[in-house]
Protein backbone atom coordinates (compact mmCIF):
# COMPACT_ATOMS: atom_id res chain seq x y z
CA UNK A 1 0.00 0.00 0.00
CA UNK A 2 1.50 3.67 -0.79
CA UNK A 3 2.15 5.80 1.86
CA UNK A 4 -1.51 8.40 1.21
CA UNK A 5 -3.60 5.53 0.43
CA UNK A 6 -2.14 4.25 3.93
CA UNK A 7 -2.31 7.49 5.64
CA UNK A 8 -6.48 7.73 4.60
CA UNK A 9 -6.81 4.82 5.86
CA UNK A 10 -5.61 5.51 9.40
CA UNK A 11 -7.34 8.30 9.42
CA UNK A 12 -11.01 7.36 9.03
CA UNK A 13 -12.62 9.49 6.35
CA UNK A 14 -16.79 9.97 7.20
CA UNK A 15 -18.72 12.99 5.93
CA UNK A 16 -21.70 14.20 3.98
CA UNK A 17 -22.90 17.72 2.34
CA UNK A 18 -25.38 19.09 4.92
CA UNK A 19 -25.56 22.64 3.08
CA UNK A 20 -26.46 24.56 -0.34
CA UNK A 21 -25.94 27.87 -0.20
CA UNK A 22 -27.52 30.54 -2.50
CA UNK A 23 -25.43 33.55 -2.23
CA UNK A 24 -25.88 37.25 -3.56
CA UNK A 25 -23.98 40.16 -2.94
CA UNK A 26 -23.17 41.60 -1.04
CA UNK A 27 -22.67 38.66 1.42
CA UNK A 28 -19.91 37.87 4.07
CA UNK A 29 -19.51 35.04 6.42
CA UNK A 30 -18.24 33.68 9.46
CA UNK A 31 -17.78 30.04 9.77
CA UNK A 32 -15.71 27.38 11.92
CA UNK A 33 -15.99 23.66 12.44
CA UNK A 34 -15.70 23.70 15.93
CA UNK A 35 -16.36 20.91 19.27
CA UNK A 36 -19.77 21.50 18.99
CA UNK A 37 -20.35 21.37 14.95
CA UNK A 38 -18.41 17.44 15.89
CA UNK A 39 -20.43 16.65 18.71
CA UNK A 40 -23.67 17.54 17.03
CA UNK A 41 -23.33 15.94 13.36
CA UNK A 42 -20.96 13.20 14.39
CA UNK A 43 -20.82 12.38 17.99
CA UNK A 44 -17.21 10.88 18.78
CA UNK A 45 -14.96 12.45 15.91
CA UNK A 46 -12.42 13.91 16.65
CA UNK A 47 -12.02 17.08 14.28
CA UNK A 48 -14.07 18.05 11.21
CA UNK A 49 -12.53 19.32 7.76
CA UNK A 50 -14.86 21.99 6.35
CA UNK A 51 -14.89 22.01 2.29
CA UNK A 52 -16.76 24.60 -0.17
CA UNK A 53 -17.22 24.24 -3.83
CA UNK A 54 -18.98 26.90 -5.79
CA UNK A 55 -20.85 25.96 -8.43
CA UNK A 56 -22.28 28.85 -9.44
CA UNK A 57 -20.44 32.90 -9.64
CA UNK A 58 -17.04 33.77 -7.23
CA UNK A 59 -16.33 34.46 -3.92
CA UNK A 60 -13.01 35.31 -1.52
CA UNK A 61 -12.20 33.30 1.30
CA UNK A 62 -9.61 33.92 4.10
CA UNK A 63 -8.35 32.39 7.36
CA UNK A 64 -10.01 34.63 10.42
CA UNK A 65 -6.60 35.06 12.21
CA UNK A 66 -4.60 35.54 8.83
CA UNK A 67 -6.02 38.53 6.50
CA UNK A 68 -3.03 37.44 4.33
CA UNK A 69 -4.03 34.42 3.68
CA UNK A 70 -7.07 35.53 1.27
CA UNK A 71 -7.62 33.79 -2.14
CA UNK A 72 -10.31 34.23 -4.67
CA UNK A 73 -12.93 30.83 -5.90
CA UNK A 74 -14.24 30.57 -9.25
CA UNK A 75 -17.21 28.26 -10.18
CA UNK A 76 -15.64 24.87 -9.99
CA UNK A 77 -13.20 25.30 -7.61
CA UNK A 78 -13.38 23.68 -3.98
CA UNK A 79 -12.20 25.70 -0.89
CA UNK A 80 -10.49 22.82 1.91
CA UNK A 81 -9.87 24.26 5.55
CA UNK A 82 -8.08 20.80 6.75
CA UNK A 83 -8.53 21.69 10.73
CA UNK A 84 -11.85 22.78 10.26
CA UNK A 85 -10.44 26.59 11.60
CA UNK A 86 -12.42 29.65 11.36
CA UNK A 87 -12.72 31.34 7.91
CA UNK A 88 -14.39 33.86 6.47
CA UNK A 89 -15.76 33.78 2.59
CA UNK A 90 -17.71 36.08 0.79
CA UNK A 91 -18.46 38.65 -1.91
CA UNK A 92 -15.90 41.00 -0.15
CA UNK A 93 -13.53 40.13 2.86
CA UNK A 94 -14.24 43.89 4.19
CA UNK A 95 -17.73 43.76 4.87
CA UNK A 96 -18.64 43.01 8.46
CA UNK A 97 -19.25 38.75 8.50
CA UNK A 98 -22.55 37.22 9.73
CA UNK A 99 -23.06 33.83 11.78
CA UNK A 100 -24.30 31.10 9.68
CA UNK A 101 -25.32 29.02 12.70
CA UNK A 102 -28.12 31.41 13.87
CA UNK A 103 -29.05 31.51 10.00
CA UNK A 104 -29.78 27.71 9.94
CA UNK A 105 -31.28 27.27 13.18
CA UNK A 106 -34.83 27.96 12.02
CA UNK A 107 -34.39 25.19 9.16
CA UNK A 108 -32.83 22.77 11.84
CA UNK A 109 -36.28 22.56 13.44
CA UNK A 110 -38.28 21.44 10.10
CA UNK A 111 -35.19 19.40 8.26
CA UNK A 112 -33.63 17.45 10.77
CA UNK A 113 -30.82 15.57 9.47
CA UNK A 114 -31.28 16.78 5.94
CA UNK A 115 -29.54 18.58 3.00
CA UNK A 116 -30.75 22.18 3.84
CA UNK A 117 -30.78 25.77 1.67
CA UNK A 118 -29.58 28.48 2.94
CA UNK A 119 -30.26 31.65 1.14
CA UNK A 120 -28.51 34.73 1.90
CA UNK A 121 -27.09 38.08 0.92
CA UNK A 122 -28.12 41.65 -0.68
CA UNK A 123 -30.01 40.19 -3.51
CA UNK A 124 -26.91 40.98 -5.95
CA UNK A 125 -25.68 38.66 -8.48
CA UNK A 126 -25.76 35.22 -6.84
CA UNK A 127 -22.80 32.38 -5.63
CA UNK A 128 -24.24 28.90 -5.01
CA UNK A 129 -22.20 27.03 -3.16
CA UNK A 130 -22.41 23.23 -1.66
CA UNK A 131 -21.05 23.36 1.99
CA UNK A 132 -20.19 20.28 3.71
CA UNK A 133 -17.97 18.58 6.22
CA UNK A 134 -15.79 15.44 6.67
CA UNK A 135 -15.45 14.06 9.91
CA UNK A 136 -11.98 12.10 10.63
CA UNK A 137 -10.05 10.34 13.54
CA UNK A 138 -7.11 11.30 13.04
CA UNK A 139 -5.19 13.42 15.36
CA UNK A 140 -2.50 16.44 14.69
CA UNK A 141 0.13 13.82 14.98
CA UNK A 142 -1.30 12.09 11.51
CA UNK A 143 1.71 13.31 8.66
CA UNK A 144 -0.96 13.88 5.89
CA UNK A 145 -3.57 16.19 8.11
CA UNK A 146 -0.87 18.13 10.00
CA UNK A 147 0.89 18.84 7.07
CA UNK A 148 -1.65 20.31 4.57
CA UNK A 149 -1.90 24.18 3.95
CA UNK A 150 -4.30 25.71 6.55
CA UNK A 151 -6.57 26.91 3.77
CA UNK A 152 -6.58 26.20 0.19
CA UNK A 153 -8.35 25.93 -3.27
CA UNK A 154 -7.98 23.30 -5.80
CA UNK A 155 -9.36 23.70 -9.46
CA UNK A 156 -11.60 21.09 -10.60
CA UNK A 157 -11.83 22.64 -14.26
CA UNK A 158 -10.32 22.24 -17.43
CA UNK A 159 -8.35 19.10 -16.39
CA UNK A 160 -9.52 15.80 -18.83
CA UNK A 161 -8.30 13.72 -16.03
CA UNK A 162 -11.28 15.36 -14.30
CA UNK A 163 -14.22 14.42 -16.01
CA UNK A 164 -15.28 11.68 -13.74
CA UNK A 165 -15.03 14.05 -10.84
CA UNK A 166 -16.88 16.73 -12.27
CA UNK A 167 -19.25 14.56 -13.39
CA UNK A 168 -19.92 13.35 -10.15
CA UNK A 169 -19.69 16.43 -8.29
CA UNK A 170 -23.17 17.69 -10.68
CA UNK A 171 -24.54 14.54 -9.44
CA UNK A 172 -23.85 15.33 -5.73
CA UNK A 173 -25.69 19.05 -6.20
CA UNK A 174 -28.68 16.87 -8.05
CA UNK A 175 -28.69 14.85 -5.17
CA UNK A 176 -28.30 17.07 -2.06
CA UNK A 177 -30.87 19.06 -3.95
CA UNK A 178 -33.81 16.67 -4.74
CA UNK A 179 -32.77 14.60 -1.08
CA UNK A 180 -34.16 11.06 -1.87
CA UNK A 181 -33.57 7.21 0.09
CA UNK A 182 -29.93 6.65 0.32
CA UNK A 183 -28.97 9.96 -0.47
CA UNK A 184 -27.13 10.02 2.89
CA UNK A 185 -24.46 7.46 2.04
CA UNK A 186 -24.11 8.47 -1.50
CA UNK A 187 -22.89 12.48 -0.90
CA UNK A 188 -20.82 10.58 2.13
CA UNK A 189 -18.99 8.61 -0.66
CA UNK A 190 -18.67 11.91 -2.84
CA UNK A 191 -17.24 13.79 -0.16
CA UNK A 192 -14.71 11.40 0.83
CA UNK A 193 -13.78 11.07 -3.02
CA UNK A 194 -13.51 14.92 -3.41
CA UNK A 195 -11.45 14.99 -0.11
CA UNK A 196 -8.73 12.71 -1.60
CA UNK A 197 -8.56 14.30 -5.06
CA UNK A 198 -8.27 17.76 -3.02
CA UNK A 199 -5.30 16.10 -1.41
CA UNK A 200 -3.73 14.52 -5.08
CA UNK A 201 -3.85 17.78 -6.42
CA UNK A 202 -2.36 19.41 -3.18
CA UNK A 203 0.76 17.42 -3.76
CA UNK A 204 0.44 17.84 -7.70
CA UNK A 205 1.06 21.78 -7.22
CA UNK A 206 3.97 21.84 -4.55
CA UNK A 207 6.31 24.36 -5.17
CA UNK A 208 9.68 22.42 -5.84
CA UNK A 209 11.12 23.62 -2.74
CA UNK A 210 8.43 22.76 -0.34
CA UNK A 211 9.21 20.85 2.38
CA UNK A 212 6.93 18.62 4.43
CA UNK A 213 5.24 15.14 4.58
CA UNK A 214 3.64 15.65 1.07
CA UNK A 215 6.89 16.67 -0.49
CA UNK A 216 8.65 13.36 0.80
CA UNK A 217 5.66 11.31 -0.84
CA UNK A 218 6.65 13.19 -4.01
CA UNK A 219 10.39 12.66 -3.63
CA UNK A 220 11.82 10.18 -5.86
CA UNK A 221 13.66 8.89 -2.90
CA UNK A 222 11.93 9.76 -0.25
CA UNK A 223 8.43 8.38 -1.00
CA UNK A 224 9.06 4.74 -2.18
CA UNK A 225 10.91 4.25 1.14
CA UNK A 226 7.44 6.03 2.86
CA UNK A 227 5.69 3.17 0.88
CA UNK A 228 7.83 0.47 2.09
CA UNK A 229 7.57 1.75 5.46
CA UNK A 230 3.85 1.62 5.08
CA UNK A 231 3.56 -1.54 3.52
CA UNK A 232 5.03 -3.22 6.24
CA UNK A 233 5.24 -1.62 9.35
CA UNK A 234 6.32 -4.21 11.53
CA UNK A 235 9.30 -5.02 9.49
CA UNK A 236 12.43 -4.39 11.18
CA UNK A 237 13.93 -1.59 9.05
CA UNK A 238 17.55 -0.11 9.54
CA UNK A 239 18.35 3.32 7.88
CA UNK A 240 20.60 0.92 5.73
CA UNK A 241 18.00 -0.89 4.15
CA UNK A 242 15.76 1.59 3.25
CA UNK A 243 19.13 3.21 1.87
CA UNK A 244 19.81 0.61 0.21
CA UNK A 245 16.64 0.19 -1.88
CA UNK A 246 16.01 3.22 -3.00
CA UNK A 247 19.39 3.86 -4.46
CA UNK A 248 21.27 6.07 -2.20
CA UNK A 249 23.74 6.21 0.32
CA UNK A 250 22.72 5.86 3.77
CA UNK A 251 23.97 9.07 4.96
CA UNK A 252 22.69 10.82 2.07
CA UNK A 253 19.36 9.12 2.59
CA UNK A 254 18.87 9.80 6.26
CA UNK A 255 19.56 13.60 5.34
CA UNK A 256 17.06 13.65 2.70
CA UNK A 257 14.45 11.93 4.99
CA UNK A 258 14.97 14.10 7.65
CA UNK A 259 15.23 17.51 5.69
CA UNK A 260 11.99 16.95 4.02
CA UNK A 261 10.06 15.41 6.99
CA UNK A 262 11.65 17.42 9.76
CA UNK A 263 12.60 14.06 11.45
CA UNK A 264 14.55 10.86 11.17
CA UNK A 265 13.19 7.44 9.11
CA UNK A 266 13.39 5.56 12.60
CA UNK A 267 11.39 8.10 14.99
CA UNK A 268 8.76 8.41 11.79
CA UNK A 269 8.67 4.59 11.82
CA UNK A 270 8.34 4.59 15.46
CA UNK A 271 5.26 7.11 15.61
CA UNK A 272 3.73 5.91 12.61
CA UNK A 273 3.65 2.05 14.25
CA UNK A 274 1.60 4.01 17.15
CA UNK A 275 -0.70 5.78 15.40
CA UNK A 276 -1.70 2.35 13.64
CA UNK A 277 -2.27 1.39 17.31
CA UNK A 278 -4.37 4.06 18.06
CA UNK A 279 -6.50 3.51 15.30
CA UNK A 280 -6.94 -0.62 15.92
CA UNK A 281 -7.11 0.20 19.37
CA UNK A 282 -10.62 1.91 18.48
CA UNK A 283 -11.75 -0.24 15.78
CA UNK A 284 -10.60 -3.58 16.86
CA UNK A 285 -10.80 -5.71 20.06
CA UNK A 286 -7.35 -7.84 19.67
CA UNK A 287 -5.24 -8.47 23.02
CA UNK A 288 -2.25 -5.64 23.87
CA UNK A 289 0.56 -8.22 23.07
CA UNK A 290 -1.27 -9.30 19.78
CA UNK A 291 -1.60 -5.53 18.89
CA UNK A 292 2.19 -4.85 19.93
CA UNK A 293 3.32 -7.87 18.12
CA UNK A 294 1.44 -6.34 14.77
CA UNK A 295 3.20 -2.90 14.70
CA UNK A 296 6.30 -4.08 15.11
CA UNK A 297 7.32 -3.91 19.43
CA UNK A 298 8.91 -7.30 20.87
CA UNK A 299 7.07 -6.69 23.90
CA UNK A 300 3.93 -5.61 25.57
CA UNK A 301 5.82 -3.33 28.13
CA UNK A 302 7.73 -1.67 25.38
CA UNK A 303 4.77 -1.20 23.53
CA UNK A 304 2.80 0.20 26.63
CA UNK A 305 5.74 2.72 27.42
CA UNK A 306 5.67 3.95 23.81
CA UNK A 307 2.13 4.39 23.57
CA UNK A 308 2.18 6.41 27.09
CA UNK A 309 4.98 8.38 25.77
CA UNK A 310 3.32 9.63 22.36
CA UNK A 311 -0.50 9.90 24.13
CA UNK A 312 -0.11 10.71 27.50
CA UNK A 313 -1.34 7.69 29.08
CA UNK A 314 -0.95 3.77 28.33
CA UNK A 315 -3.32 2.11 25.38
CA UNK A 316 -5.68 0.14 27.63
CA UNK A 317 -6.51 3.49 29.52
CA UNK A 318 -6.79 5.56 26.13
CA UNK A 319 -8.97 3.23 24.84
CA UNK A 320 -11.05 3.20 27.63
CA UNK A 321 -10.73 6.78 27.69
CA UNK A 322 -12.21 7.23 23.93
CA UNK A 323 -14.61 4.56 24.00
CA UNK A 324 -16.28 6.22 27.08
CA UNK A 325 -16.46 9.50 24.66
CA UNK A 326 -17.35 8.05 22.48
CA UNK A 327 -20.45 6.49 24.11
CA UNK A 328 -21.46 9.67 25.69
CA UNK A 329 -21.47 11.65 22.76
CA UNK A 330 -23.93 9.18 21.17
CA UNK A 331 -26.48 9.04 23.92
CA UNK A 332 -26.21 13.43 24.33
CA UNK A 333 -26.35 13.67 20.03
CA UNK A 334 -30.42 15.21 20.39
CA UNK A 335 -30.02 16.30 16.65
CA UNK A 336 -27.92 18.98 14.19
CA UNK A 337 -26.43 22.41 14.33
CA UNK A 338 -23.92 23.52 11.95
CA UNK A 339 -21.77 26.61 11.13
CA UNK A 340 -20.47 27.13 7.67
C-alpha cells in the first residue's frame, strides 16, 4: 500500500454535504468547524474538515486570524480548511461577517438531518455554493492532516483527467438538492472522493522547494521508502536498508528523509507504528501483546511505554478513555447544528 492511500486509511474518512448555499452580494460570512459542529453531526470524531465548492459565480475566502491568507474561488473550484479553523468567505472580505449558525437554526427545526438551503445576501448577483464537512479520527500527529496548507483551493476545471469528478460532483448538487432514500451514504462517498482528489492535487502543485510530509511522498527517494515503510510496518527496518533500496547512500538518505520530513526514518517509523495502534485500538478488540506484536514492538511493556509516551497515558486506559467518549457523545447527540 503507498504511503496516502495508507495514511487515509488511518485516518477514518466519514462525511456528507449538509448545506447549499444561494449567495448574492453583497454577502460575508463567518464560519468554523468547531467541538460543537463534531459533537452535534458526528458524535465521537475527533475534528471536522470543512470544504466549499462553488458551483455557481465567485467568492473570496480567508483564514479569520490571517487577513493574508485571502484567495479568490471561481465556479468549480473547492475551498479545503483541513482543521476545520475559522474562515471567512464572501463577496468582499471587508464587509462586516454574519453567523451562519443562527441563520440555519430555524431550518434545523423542520429538516432534521437533511440537505438544507440556505439563502442569503443583498439580492446581488448570486454564488451557489455546496457546503459540507468530513469528519476524521485522526489526530495532529497524523503526517498527511498536519501537514496540509491551513486553507486552500484546488481547481476542478479544465483538467480531462477530471471528467469523472466533475461529473460526479453535478450529481452530488442533483442529489443534495432533490434529497431522496440513500442519499445520505451516496454524498458521504462523494465527499470522501472529493477529499482525496483535493489532497492529489495538493501534492500535484507543490512548489519544488516545499518541504513537508507531502513533499517526501513526491520525492523520488523519499516516497518509495514512505511506501515500504507503510507496507510493512512491523518489518524491522535499519536506515541501511531503506538506503539501500532506494538507491542512495545511507547518509545521504537519512539527510534527505529528515530535511523533508523534519525528522529521522526511525522516529517516523516509530510514531507511525503508534498511530496504527491508536486507530486498531478503536476499531478492533485484539489483546495488547497481539496488537504490539502487529506494529512491530517485541514486547507488551515496550509497547505500553511507547504508547504512554506519544499519548499521554498507556493504550488500555486511552482506549477506555475514547470509548467512554465516544459512548457519551452518542447518547447526548439530540439532533444537528452547523456553522459554515
Amino acid at each position: 500500500m503507498d504511503a496516502l492511500s495508507d495514511v487515509l486509511r488511518v485516518v477514518r474518512l466519514s462525511g456528507a454535504v449538509y448545506l447549499n448555499g444561494d449567495f448574492t452580494t453583497p454577502w460575508c460570512l463567518f464560519g468554523q468547524a468547531d467541538a460543537a459542529l463534531c459533537a452535534a453531526f458526528l458524535p465521537g470524531s475527533e475534528r471536522v474538515i470543512s470544504y466549499h465548492l462553488i458551483t455557481e459565480g465567485s467568492c473570496s475566502a480567508r483564514l479569520a486570524d490571517d487577513p493574508g491568507s485571502a484567495i479568490h474561488l471561481n465556479a468549480g473550484e473547492l475551498l479545503v480548511v483541513p482543521q476545520g479553523e475559522a474562515h471567512i468567505f464572501g463577496s468582499a472580505l471587508d464587509l462586516s461577517p454574519g453567523l451562519a449558525g443562527p441563520l440555519l437554526a430555524i431550518q434545523m427545526e423542520t429538516a432534521p438531518g437533511q440537505v438544507m438551503t440556505l439563502s442569503y445576501g443583498g439580492g446581488g448577483p448570486s454564488t451557489r455554493v455546496v457546503c459540507g464537512f468530513l469528519a476524521c479520527d485522526g489526530t495532529l500527529s497524523n503526517p498527511l492532516l498536519s501537514s496540509l496548507p491551513r486553507l486552500f483551493k484546488i481547481d476542478m476545471r479544465n483538467d480531462p483527467q477530471s471528467a469523472w469528478l466533475e461529473s460526479s460532483l453535478r450529481f452530488a448538487v442533483a442529489e443534495a438538492a432533490q434529497w431522496r432514500a440513500g442519499s445520505a451514504i451516496v454524498l458521504a462517498r462523494l465527499s470522501e472522493l472529493l477529499f482525496v482528489e483535493a489532497v492529489r492535487r495538493c501534492i500535484d502543485t507543490l512548489p519544488a522547494d516545499r518541504k513537508g510530509w507531502l513533499a517526501g511522498v513526491r520525492d523520488r527517494f523519499v516516497g518509495p521508502a514512505l511506501s515500504m515503510l507503510h507496507a510493512q510496518p512491523a518489518h524491522s527496518w535499519s536506515v541501511d536498508e531503506l538506503a539501500r533500496k532506494v538507491g542512495l547512500s545511507r547518509s545521504a538518505f537519512a539527510q534527505r528523509f529528515t530535511d523533508l520530513l523534519g525528522q529521522p526514518p526511525m522516529q517516523y517509523l516509530a510514531r507511525w507504528r503508534l498511530q496504527i495502534a491508536s486507530h486498531e485500538l478503536l476499531i478492533g478488540s485484539k489483546s495488547l501483546a497481539a496488537l504490539a506484536e502487529q506494529v512491530g514492538y517485541d514486547s507488551e511493556p515496550t509497547f505500553n511505554r511507547a504508547f504512554k509516551r506519544e499519548f499521554g497515558m498507556p493504550p488500555a486506559a486511552w482506549r477506555k478513555s475514547h470509548m467512554a467518549q465516544s459512548d457519551s457523545a452518542s447518547l447526548n447527540f439530540a439532533g444537528p447544528t452547523i456553522s459554515l
